[in-house]
Protein backbone atom coordinates (compact mmCIF):
# COMPACT_ATOMS: atom_id res chain seq x y z
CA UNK A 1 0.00 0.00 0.00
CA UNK A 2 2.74 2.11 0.66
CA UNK A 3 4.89 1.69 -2.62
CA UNK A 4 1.63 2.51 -4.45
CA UNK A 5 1.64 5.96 -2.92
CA UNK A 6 4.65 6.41 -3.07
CA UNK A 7 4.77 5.54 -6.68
CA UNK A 8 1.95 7.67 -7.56
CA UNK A 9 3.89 10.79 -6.00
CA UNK A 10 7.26 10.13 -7.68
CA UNK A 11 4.95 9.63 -11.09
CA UNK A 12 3.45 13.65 -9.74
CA UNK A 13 6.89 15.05 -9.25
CA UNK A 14 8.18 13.57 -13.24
CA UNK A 15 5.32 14.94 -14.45
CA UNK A 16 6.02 18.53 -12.79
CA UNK A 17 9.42 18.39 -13.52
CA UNK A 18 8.52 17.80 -17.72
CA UNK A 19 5.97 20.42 -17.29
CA UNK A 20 9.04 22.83 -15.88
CA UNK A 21 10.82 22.40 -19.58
CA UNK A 22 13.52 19.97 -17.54
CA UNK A 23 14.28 16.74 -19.62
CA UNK A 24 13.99 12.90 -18.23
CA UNK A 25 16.81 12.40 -20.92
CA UNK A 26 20.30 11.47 -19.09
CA UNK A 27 22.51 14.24 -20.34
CA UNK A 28 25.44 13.71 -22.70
CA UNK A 29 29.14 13.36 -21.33
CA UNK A 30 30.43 15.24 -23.70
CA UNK A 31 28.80 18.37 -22.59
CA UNK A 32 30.11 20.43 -20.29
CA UNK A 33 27.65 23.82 -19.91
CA UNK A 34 29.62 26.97 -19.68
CA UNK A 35 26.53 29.32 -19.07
CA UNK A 36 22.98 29.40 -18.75
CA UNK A 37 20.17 31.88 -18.90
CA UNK A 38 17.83 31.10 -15.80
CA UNK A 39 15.42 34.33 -16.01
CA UNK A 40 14.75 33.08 -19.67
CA UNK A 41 12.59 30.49 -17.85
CA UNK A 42 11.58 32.59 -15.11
CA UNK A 43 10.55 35.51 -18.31
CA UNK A 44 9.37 32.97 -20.93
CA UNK A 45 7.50 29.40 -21.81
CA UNK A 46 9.59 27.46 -24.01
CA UNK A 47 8.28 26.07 -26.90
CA UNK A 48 11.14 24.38 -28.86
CA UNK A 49 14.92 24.55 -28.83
CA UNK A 50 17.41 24.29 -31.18
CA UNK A 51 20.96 23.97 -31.52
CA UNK A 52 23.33 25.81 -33.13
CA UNK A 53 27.33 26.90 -33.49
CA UNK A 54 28.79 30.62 -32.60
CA UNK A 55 31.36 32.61 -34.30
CA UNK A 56 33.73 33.64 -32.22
CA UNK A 57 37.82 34.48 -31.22
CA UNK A 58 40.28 32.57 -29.61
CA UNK A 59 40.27 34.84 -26.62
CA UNK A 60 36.54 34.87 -26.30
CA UNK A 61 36.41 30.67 -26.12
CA UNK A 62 39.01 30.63 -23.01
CA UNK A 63 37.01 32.75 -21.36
CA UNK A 64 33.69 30.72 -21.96
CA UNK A 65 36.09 27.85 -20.52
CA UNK A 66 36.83 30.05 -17.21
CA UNK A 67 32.93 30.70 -17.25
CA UNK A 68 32.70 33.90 -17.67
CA UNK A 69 29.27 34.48 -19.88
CA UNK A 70 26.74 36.49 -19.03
CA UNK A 71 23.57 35.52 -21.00
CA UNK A 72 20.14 37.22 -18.88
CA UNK A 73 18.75 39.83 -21.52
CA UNK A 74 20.53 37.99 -24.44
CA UNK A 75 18.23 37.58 -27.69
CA UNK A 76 18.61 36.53 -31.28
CA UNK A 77 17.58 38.37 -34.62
CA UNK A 78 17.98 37.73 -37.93
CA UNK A 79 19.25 40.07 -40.23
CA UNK A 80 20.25 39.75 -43.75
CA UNK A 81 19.47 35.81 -43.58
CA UNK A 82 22.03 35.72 -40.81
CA UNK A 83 21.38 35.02 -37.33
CA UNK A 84 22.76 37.15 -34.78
CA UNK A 85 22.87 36.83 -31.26
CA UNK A 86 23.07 40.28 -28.97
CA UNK A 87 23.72 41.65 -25.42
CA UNK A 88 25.39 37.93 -24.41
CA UNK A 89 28.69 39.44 -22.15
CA UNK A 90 31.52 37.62 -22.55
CA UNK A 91 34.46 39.14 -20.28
CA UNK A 92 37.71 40.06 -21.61
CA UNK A 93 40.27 37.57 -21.26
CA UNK A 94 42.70 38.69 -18.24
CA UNK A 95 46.12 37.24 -20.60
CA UNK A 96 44.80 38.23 -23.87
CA UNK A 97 46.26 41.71 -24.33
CA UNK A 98 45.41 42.81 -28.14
CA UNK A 99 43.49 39.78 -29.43
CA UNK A 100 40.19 40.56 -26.97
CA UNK A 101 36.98 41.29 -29.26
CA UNK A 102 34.13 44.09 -27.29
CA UNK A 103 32.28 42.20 -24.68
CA UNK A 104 28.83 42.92 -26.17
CA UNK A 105 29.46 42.31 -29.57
CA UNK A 106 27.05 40.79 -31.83
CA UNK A 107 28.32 36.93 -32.91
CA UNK A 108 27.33 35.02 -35.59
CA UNK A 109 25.33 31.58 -35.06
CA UNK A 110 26.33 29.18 -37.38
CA UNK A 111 23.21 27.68 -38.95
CA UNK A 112 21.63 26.44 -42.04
CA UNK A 113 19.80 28.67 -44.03
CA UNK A 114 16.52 26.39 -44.06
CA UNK A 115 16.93 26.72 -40.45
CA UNK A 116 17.24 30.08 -40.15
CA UNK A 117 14.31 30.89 -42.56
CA UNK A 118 12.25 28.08 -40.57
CA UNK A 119 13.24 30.29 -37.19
CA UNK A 120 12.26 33.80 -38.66
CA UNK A 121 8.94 32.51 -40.24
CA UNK A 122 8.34 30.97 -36.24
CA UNK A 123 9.47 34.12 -34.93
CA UNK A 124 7.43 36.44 -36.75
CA UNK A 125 4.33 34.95 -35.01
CA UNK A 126 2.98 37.65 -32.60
CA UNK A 127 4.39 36.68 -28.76
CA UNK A 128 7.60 34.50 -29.79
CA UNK A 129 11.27 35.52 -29.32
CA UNK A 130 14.18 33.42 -30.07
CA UNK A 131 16.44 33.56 -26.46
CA UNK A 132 19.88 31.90 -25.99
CA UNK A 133 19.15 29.55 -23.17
CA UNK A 134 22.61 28.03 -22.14
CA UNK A 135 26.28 27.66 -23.74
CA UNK A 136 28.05 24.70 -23.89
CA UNK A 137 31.15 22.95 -25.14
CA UNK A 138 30.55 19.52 -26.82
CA UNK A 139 33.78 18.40 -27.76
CA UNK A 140 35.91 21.50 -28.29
CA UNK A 141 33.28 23.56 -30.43
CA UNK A 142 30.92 25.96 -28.75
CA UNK A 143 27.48 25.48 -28.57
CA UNK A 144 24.18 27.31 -27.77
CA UNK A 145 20.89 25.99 -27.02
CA UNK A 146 18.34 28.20 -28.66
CA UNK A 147 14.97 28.37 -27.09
CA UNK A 148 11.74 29.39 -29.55
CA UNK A 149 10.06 31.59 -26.30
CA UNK A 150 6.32 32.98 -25.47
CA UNK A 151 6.74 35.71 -23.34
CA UNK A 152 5.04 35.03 -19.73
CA UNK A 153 2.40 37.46 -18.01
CA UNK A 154 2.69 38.42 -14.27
CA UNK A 155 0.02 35.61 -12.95
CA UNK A 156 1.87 33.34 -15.29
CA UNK A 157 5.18 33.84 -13.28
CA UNK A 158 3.38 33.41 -9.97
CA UNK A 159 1.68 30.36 -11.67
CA UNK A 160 4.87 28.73 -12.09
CA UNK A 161 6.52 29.86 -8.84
CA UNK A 162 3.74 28.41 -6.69
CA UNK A 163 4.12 25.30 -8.77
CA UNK A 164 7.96 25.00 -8.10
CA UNK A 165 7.01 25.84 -3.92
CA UNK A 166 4.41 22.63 -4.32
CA UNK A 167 7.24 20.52 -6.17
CA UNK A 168 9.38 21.22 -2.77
CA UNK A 169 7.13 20.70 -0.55
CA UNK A 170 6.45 17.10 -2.13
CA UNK A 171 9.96 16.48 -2.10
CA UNK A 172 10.11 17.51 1.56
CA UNK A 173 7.03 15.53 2.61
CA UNK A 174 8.67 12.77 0.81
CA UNK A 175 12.12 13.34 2.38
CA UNK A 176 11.08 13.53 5.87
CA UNK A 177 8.76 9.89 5.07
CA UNK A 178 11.82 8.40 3.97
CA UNK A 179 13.63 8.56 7.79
């Protein structure tokens, strides 16, 4: 009798964590995440996400490796069939003298250009923003997770906060039944 409750509450907590935009998937190995952008969650529902490469300089990928990205009101246009990714801060390297690039550059994201017509065409529905979620290494390359976003109203934020406070509390409860 008690399993089945206790089954039925793990199956509860899956099913909020999925609803949260977290994957059941184990995550790769290869992957080691250099930055993420929280208050995109917090600011938007996700709808899709997509992967994609980033242009950048020698100086600016050791400092993604000391993990020093700043990605909160980072956003992605595209502009003359090119996407472009703005306001993602990526500090100067301390030993890179000359070679360091402008913080807040625009970069390039290296996509193809059905992609990138397939992502303007979803973007150019009334409510949707394409937001860098998180930056990543797989392998040596750079990567970054592109999220296809709605924007969130005010009672949708306190929605989803009083759904993460229930979440704890049912891990609590269940922590505390576990001793």
């Amino acid at each position: 009798m008690q399993n089945a409750n206790y089954d039925v509450i793990i199956d509860c907590v899956r099913m909020f964590n999925v609803e949260r935009g977290e994957k059941m998937a184990v995550k790769n190995e290869n992957q080691k995440i250099a930055a993420q952008n929280k208050k995109a969650f917090h600011d938007y529902f996700v709808q899709d996400t997509y992967e994609a490469g980033i242009e950048l300089s020698g100086t600016e990928v050791k400092s993604i490796r000391a993990g020093t990205v700043n990605m909160k009101d980072s956003f992605c246009k595209v502009e003359n069939g090119e996407m472009i990714m703005y306001g993602v801060h990526i500090s100067p390297y301390e030993k890179g003298n000359i070679f360091n690039k402008n913080p807040l550059r625009e970069r390039k994201l290296l996509l193809h250009k059905k992609e990138i017509m397939k992502l303007f065409g979803l973007c150019g529905k009334e409510g949707y923003a394409l937001v860098p979620l998180k930056m990543y290494f797989s392998g040596s390359k750079v990567k970054v997770e592109l999220g296809l976003c709605k924007g969130k109203k005010n009672y949708d934020k306190r929605e989803t906060e009083a759904k993460k406070q229930a979440g704890r509390d049912i891990e609590r409860a269940l922590k505390e039944r576990m001793r």
